[in-house]
Protein backbone atom coordinates (compact mmCIF):
# COMPACT_ATOMS: atom_id res chain seq x y z
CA UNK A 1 14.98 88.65 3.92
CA UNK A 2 16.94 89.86 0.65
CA UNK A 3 18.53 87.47 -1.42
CA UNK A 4 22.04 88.12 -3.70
CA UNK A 5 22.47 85.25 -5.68
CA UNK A 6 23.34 82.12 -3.01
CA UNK A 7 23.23 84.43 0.21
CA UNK A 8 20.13 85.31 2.35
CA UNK A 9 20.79 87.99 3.82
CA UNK A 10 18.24 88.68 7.09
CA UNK A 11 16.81 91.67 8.59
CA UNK A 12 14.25 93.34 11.38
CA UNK A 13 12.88 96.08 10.65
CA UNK A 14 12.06 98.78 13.62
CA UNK A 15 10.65 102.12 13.88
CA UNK A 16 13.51 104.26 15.47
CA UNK A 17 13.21 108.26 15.42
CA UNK A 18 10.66 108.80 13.37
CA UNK A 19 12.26 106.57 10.63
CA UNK A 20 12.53 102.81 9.84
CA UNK A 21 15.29 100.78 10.96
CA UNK A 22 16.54 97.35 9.40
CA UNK A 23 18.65 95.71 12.06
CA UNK A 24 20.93 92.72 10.56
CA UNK A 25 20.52 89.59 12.02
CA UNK A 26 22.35 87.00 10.13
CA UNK A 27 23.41 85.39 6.90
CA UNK A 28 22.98 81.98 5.05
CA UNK A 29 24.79 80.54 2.16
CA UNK A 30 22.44 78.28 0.48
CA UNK A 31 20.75 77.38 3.59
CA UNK A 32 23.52 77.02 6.26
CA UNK A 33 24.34 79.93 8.48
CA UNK A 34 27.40 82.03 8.60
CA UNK A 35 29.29 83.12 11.66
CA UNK A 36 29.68 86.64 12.50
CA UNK A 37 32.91 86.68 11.59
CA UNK A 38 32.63 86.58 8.11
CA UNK A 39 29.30 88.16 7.70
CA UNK A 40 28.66 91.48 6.31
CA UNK A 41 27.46 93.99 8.74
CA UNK A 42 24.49 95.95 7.27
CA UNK A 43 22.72 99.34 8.29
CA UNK A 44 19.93 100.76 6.24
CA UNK A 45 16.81 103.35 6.91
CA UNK A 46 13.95 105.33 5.05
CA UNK A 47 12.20 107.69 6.46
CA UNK A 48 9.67 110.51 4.67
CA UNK A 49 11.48 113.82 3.98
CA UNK A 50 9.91 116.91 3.02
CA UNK A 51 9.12 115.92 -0.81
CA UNK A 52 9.70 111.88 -0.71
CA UNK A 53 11.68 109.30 1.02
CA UNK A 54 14.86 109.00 2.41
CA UNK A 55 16.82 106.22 2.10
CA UNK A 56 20.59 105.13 3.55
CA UNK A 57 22.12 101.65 3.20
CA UNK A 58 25.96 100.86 4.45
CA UNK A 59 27.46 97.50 3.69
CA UNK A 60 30.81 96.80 5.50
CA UNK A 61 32.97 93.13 5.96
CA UNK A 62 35.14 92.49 9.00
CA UNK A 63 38.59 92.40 7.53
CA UNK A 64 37.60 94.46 5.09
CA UNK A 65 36.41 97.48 5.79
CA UNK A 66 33.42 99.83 3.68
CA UNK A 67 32.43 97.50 1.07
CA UNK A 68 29.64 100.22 -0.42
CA UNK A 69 27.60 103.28 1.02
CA UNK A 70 24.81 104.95 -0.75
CA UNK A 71 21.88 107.40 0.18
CA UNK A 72 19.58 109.69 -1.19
CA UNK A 73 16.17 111.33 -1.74
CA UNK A 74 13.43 109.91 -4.09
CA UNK A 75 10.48 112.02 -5.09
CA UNK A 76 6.91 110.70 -5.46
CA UNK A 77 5.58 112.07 -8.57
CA UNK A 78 2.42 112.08 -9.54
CA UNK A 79 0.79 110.82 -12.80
CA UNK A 80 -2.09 112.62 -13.90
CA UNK A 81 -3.79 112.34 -17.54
């Protein structure tokens, strides 16, 4: 579950390719369910690249359309003394 303020927003997460998978399943505005239809539809990933992670989330809203899309890379550094 991630929370934004008065929405829960709920996910499973599934291995799928070699990466993980957060399937939407629904939202709640403080505590009551939405329907479908006005419910964001939500894809996201990470996965472990050649030198880090992987990452891809993509937010959309029926009526709407693309309501933000971002991915990347994000290296693991390591701190040494």
């Amino acid at each position: 579950m991630e929370r934004l303020g008065f929405l829960s927003m709920y996910f499973v997460a599934k291995e799928e390719s070699g990466r993980l998978s957060y399937e939407f399943t629904h939202t709640k505005l403080l505590g009551i369910r939405l329907p479908k239809f006005i419910s964001p539809s939500i894809k996201a990933y990470e996965a472990q690249g050649a030198n880090g992670y992987q990452f891809g989330v993509r937010v959309r809203m029926p009526s709407m359309g693309k309501i933000i899309e971002y991915f990347g890379d994000m290296s693991v550094l390591s701190l040494r003394g």
